[in-house]
PDB file of N, CA and C in Angstrom:
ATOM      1  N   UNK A   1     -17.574-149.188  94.943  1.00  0.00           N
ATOM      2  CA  UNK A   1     -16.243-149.338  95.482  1.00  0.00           C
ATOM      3  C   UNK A   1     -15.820-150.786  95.265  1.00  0.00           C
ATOM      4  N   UNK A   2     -14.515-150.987  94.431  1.00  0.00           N
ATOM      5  CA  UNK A   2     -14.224-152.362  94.453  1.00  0.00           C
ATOM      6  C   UNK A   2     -13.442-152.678  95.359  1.00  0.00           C
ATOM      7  N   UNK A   3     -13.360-154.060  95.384  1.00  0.00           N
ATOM      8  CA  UNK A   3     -12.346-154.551  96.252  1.00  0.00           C
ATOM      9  C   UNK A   3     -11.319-155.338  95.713  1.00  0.00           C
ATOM     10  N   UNK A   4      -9.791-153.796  95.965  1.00  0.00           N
ATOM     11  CA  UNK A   4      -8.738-153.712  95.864  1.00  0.00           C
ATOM     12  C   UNK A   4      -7.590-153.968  96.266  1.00  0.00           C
ATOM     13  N   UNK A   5      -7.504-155.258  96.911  1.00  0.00           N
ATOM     14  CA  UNK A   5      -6.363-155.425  97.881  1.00  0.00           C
ATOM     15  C   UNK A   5      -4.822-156.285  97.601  1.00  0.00           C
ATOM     16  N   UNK A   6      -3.804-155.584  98.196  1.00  0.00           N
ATOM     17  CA  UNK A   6      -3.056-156.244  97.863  1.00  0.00           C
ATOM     18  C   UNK A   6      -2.677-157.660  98.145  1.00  0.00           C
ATOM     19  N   UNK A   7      -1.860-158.525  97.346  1.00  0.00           N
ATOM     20  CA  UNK A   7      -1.957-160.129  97.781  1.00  0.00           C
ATOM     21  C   UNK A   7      -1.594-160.373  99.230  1.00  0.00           C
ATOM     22  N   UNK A   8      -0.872-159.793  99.874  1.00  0.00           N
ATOM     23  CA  UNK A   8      -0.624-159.991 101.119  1.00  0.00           C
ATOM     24  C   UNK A   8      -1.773-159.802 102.236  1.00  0.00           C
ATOM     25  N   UNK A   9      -2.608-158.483 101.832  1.00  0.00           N
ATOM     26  CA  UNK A   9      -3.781-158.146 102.761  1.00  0.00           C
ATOM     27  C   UNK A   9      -5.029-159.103 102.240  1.00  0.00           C
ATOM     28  N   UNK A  10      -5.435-159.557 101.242  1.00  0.00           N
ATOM     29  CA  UNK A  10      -6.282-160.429 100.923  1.00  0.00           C
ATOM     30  C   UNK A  10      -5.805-161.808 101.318  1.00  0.00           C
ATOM     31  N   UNK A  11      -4.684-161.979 101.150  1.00  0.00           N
ATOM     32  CA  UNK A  11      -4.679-163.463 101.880  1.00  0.00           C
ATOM     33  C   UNK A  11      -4.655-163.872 103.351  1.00  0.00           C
ATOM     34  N   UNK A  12      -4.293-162.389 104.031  1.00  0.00           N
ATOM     35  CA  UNK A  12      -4.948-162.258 105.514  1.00  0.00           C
ATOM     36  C   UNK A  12      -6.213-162.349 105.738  1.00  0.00           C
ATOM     37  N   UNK A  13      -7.263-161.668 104.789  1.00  0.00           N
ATOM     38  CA  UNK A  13      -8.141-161.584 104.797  1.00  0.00           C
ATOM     39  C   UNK A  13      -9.118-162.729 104.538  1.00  0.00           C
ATOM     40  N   UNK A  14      -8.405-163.810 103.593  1.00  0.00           N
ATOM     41  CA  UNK A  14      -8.559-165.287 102.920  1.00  0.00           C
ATOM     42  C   UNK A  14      -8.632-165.877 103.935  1.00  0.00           C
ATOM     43  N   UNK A  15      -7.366-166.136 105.140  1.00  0.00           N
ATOM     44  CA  UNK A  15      -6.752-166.579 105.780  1.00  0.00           C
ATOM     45  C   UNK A  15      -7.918-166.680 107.013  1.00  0.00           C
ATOM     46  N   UNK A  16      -8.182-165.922 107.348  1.00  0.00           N
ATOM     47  CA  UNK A  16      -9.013-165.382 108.133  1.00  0.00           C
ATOM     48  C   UNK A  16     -11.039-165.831 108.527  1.00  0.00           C
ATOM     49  N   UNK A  17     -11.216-165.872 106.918  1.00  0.00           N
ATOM     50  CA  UNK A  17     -12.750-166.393 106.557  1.00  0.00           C
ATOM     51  C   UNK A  17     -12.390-167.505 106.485  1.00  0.00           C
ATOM     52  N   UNK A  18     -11.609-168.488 106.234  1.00  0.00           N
ATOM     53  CA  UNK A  18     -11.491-169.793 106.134  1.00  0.00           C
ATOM     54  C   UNK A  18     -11.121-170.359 107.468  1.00  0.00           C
ATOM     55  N   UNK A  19     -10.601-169.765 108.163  1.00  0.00           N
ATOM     56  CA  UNK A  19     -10.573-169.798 109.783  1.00  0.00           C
ATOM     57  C   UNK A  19     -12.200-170.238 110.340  1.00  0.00           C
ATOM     58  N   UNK A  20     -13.020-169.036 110.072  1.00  0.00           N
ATOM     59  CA  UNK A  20     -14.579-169.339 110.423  1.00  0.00           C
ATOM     60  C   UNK A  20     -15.138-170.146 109.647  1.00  0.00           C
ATOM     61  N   UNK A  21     -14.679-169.778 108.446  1.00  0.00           N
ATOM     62  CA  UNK A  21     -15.606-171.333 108.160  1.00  0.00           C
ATOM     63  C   UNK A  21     -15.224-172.574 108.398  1.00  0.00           C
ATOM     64  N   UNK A  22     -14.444-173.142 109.094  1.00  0.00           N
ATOM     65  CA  UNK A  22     -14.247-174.292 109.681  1.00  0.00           C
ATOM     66  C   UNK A  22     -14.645-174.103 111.352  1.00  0.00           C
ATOM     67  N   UNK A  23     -14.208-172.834 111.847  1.00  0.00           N
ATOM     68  CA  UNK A  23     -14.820-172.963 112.871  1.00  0.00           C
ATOM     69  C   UNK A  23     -16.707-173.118 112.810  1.00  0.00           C
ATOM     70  N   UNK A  24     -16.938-172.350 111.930  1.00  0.00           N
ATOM     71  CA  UNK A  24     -18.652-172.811 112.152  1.00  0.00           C
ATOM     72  C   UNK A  24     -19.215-174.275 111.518  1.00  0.00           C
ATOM     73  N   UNK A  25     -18.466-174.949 110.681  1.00  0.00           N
ATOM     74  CA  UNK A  25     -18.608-176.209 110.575  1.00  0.00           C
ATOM     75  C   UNK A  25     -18.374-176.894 112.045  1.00  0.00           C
ATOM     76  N   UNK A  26     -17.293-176.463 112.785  1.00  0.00           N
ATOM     77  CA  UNK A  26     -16.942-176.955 113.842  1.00  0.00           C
ATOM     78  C   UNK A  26     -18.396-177.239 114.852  1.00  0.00           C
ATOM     79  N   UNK A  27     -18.756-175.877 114.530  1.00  0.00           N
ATOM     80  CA  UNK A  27     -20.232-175.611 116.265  1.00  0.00           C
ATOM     81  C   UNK A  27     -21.179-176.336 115.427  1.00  0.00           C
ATOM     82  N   UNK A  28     -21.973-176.413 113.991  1.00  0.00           N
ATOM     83  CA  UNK A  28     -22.732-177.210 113.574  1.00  0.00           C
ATOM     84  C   UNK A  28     -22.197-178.023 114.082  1.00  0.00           C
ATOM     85  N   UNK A  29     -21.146-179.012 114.128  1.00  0.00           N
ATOM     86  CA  UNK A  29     -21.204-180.501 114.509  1.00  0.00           C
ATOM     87  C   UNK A  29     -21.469-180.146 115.872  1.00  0.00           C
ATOM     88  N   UNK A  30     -20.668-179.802 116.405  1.00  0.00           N
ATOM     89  CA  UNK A  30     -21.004-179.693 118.444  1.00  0.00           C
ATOM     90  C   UNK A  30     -22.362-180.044 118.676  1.00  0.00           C
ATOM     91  N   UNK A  31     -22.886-178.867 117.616  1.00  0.00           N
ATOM     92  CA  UNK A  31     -25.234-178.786 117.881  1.00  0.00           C
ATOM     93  C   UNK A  31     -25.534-180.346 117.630  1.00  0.00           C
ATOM     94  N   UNK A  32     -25.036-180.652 116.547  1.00  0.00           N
ATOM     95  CA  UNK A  32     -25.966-181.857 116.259  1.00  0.00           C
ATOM     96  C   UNK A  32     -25.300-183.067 117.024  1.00  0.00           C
ATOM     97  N   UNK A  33     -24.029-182.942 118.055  1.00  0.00           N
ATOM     98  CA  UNK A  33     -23.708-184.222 118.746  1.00  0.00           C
ATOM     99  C   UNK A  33     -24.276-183.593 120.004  1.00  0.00           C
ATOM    100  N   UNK A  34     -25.028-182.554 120.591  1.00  0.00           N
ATOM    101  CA  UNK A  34     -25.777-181.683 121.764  1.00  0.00           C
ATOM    102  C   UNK A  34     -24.484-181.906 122.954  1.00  0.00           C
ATOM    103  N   UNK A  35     -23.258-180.907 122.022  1.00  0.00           N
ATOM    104  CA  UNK A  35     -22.276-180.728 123.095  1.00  0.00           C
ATOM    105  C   UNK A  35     -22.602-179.564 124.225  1.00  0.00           C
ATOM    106  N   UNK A  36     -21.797-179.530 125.030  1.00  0.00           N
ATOM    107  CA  UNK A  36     -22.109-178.204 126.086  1.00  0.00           C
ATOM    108  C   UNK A  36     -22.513-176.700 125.433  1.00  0.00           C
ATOM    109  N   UNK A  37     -23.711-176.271 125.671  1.00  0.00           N
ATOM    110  CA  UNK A  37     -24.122-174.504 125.381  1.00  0.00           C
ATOM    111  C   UNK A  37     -22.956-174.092 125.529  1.00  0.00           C
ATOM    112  N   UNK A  38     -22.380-174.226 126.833  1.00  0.00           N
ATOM    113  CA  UNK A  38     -21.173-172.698 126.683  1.00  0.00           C
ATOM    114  C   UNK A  38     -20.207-172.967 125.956  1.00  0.00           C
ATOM    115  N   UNK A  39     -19.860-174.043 125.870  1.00  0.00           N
ATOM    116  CA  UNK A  39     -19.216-174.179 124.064  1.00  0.00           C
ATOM    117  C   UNK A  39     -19.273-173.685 122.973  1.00  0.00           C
ATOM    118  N   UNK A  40     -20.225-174.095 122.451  1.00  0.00           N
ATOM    119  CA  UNK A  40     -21.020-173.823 121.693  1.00  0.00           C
ATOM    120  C   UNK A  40     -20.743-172.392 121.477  1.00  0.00           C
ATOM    121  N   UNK A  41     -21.386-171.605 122.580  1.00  0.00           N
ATOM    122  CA  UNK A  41     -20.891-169.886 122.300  1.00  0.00           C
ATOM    123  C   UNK A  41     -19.705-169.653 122.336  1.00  0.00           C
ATOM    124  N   UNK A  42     -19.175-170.452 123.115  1.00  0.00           N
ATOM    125  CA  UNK A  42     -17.945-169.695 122.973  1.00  0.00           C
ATOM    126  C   UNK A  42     -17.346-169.960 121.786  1.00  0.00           C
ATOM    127  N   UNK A  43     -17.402-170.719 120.653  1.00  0.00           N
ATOM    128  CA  UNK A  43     -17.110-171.115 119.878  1.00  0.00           C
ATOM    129  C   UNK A  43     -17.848-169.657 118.737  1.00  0.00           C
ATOM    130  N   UNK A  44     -19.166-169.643 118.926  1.00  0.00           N
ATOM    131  CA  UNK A  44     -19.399-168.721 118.115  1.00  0.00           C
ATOM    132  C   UNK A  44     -19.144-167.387 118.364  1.00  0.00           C
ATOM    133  N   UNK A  45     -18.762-166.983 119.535  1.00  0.00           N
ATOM    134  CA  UNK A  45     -17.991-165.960 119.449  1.00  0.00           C
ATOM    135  C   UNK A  45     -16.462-165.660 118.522  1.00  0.00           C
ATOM    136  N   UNK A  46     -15.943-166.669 118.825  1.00  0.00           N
ATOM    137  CA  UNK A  46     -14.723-166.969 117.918  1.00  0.00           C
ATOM    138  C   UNK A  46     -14.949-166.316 116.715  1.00  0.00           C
ATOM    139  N   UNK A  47     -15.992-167.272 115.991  1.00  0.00           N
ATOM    140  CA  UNK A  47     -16.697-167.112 114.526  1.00  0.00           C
ATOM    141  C   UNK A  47     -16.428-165.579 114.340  1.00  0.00           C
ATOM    142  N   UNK A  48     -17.990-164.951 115.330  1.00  0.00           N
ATOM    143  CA  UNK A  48     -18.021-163.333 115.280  1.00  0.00           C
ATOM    144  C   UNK A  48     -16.878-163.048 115.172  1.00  0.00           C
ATOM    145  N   UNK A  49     -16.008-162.830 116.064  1.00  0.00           N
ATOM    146  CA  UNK A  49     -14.739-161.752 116.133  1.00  0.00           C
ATOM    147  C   UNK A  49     -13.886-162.178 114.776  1.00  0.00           C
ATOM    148  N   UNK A  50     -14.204-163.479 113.891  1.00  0.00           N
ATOM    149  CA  UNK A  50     -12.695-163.514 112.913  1.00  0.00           C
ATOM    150  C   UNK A  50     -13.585-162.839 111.783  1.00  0.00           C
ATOM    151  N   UNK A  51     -14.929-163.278 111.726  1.00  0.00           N
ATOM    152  CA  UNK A  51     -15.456-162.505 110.384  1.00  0.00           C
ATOM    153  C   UNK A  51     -15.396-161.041 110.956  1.00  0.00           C
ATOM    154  N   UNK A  52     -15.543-160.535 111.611  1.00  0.00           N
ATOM    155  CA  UNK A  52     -15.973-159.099 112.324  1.00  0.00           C
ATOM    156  C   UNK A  52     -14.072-158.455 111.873  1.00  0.00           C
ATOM    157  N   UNK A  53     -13.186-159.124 111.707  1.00  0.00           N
ATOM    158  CA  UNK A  53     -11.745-158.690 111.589  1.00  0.00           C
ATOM    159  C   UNK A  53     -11.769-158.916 110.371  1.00  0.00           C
ATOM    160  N   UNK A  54     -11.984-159.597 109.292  1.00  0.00           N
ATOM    161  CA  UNK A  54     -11.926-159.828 108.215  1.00  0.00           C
ATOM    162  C   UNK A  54     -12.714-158.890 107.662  1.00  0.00           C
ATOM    163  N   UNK A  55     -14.164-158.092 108.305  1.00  0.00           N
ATOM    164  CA  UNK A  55     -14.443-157.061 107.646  1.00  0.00           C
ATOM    165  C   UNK A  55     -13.964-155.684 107.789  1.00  0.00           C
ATOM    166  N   UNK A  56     -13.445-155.713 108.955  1.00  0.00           N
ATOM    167  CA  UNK A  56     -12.520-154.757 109.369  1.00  0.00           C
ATOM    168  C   UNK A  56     -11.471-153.848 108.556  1.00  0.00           C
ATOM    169  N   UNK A  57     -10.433-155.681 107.846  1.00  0.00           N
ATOM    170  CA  UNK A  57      -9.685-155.285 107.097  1.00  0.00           C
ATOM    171  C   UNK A  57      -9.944-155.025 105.804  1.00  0.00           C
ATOM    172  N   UNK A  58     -10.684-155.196 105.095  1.00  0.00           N
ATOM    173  CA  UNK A  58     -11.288-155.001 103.946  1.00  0.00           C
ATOM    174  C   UNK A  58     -12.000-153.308 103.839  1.00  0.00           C
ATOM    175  N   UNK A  59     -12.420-152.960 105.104  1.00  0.00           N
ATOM    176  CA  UNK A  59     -12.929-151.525 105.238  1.00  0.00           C
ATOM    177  C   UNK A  59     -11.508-150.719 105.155  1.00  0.00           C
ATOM    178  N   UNK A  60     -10.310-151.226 106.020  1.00  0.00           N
ATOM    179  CA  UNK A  60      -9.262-150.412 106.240  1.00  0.00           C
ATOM    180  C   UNK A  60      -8.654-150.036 105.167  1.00  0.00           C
ATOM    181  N   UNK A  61      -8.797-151.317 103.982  1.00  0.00           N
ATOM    182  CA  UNK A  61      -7.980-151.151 103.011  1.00  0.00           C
ATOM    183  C   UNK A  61      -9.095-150.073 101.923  1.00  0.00           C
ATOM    184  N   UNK A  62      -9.997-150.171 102.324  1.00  0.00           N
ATOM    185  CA  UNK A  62     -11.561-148.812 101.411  1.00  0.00           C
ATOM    186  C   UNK A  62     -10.946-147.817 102.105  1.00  0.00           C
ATOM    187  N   UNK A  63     -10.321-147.618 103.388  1.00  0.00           N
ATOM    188  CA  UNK A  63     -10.134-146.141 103.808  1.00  0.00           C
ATOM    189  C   UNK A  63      -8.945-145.534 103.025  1.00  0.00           C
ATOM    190  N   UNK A  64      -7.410-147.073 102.883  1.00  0.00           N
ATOM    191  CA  UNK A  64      -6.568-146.496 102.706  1.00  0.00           C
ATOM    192  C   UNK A  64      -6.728-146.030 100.808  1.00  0.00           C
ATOM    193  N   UNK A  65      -7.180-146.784  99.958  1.00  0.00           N
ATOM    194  CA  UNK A  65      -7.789-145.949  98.839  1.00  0.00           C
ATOM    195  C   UNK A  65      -8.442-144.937  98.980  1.00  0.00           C
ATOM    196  N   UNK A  66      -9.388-144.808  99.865  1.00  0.00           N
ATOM    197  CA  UNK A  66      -9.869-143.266  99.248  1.00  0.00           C
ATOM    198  C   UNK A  66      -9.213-142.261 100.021  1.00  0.00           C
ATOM    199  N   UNK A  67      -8.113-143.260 101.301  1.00  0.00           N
ATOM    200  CA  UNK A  67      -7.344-141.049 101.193  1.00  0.00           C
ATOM    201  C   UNK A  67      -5.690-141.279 100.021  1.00  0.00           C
ATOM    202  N   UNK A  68      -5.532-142.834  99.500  1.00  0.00           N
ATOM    203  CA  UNK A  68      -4.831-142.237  98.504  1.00  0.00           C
ATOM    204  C   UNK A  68      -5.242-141.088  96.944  1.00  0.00           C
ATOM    205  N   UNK A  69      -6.663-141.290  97.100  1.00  0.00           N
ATOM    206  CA  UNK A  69      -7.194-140.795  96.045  1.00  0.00           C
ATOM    207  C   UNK A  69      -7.612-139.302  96.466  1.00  0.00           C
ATOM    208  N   UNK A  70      -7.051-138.752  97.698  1.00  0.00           N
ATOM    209  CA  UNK A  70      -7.207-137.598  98.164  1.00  0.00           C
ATOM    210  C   UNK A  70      -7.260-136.459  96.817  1.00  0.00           C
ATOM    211  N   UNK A  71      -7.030-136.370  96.184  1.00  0.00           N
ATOM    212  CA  UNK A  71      -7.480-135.318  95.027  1.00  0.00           C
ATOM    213  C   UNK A  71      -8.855-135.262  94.134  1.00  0.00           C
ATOM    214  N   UNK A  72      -9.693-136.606  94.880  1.00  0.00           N
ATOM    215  CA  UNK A  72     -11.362-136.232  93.943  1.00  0.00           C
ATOM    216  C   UNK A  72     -11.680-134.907  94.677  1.00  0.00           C
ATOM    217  N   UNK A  73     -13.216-134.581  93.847  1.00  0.00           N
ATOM    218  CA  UNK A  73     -13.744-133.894  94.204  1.00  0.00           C
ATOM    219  C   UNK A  73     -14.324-133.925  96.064  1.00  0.00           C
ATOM    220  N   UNK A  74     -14.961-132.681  96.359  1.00  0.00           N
ATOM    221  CA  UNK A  74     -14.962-133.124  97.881  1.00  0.00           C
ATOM    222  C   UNK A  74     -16.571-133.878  98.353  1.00  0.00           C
ATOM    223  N   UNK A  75     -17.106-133.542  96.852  1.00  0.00           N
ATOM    224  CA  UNK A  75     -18.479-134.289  96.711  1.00  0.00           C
ATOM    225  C   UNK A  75     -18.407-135.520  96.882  1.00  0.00           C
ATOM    226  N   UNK A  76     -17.276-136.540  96.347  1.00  0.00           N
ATOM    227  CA  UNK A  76     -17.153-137.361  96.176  1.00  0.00           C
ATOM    228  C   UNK A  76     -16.673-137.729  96.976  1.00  0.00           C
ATOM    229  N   UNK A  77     -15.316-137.610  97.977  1.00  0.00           N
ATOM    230  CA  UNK A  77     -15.061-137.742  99.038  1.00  0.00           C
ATOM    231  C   UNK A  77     -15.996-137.976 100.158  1.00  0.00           C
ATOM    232  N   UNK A  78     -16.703-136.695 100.292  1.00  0.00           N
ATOM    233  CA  UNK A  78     -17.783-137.248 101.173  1.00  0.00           C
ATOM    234  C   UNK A  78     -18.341-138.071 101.442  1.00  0.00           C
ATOM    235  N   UNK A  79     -19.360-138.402 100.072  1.00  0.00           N
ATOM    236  CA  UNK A  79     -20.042-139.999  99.505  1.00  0.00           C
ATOM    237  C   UNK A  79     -19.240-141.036  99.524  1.00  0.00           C
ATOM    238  N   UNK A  80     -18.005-141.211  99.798  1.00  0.00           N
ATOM    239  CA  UNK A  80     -16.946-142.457  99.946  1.00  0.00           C
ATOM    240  C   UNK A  80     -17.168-142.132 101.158  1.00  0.00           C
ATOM    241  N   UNK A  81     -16.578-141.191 102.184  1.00  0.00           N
ATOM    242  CA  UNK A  81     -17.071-141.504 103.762  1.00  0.00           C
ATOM    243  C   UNK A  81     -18.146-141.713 104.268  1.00  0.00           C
ATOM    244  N   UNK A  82     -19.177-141.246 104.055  1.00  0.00           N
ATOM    245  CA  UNK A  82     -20.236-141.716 104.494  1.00  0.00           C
ATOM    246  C   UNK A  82     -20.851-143.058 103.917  1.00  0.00           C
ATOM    247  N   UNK A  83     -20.194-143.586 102.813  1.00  0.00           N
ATOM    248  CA  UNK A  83     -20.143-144.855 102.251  1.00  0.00           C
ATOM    249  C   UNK A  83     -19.636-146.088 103.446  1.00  0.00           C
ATOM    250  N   UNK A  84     -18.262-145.613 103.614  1.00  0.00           N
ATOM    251  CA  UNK A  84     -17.161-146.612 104.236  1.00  0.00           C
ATOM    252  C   UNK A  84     -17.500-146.376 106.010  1.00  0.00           C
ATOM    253  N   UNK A  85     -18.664-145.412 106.225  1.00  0.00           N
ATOM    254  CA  UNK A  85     -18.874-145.317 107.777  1.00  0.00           C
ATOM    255  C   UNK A  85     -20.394-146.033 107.939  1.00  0.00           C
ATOM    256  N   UNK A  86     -20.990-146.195 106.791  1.00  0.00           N
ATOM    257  CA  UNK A  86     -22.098-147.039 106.921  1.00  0.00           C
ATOM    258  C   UNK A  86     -21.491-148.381 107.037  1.00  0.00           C
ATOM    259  N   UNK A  87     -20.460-149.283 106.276  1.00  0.00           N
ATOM    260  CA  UNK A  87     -19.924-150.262 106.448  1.00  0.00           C
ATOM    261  C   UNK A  87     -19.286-150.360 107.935  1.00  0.00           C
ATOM    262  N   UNK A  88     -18.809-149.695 107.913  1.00  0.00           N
ATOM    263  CA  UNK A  88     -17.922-149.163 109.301  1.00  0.00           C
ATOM    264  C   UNK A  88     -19.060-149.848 110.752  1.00  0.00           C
ATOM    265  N   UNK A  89     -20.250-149.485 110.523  1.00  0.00           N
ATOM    266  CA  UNK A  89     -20.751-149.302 111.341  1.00  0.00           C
ATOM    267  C   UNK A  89     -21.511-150.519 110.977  1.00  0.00           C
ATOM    268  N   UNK A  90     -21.703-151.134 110.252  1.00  0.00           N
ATOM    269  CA  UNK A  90     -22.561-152.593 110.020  1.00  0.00           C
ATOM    270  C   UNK A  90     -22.111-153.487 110.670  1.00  0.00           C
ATOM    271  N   UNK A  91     -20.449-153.534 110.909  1.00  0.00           N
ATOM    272  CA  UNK A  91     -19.731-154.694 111.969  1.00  0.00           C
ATOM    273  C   UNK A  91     -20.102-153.985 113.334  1.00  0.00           C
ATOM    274  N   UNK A  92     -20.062-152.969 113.646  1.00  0.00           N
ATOM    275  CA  UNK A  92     -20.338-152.364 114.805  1.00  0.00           C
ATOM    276  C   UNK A  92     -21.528-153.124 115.873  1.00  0.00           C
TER     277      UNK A  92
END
């Protein structure tokens, strides 16, 4: 399954991972100046939830291809859902 997205949903999606990765540059520095723990998490929670949405949308846009492609076989269909529900379920 590639990844097919249009410029608007990939640059949400852009938008989004570059968000965390500055936020986790952010908590590395916090660790190594030994700012407050609950910082710290709470900070990496942040992290979690923007990558955890960024994979989100990237799955949504695997769902909305394969029910535009609603005319494969149903063999194949299948193996795309149970494909996109193993992903599905990896952010889970």
């Amino acid at each position: 399954m590639e990844l097919d997205m249009a410029a608007d949903e990939l640059k949400s999606v852009l938008n989004r991972l570059r968000r965390a990765q500055g936020q986790l540059t952010g908590i590395i520095r916090m660790i190594e100046e030994g700012r407050d723990c609950e910082d710290v998490i709470t900070q990496m929670a942040a992290v979690s939830r923007a990558l955890d949405r960024a994979g989100f949308a990237i799955i949504a846009t695997g769902l909305q291809h394969c029910m535009a492609d609603g005319g494969s076989e149903p063999a194949d269909r299948d193996q795309m859902r149970a494909r996109l529900e193993k992903l599905f379920l990896s952010l889970a």
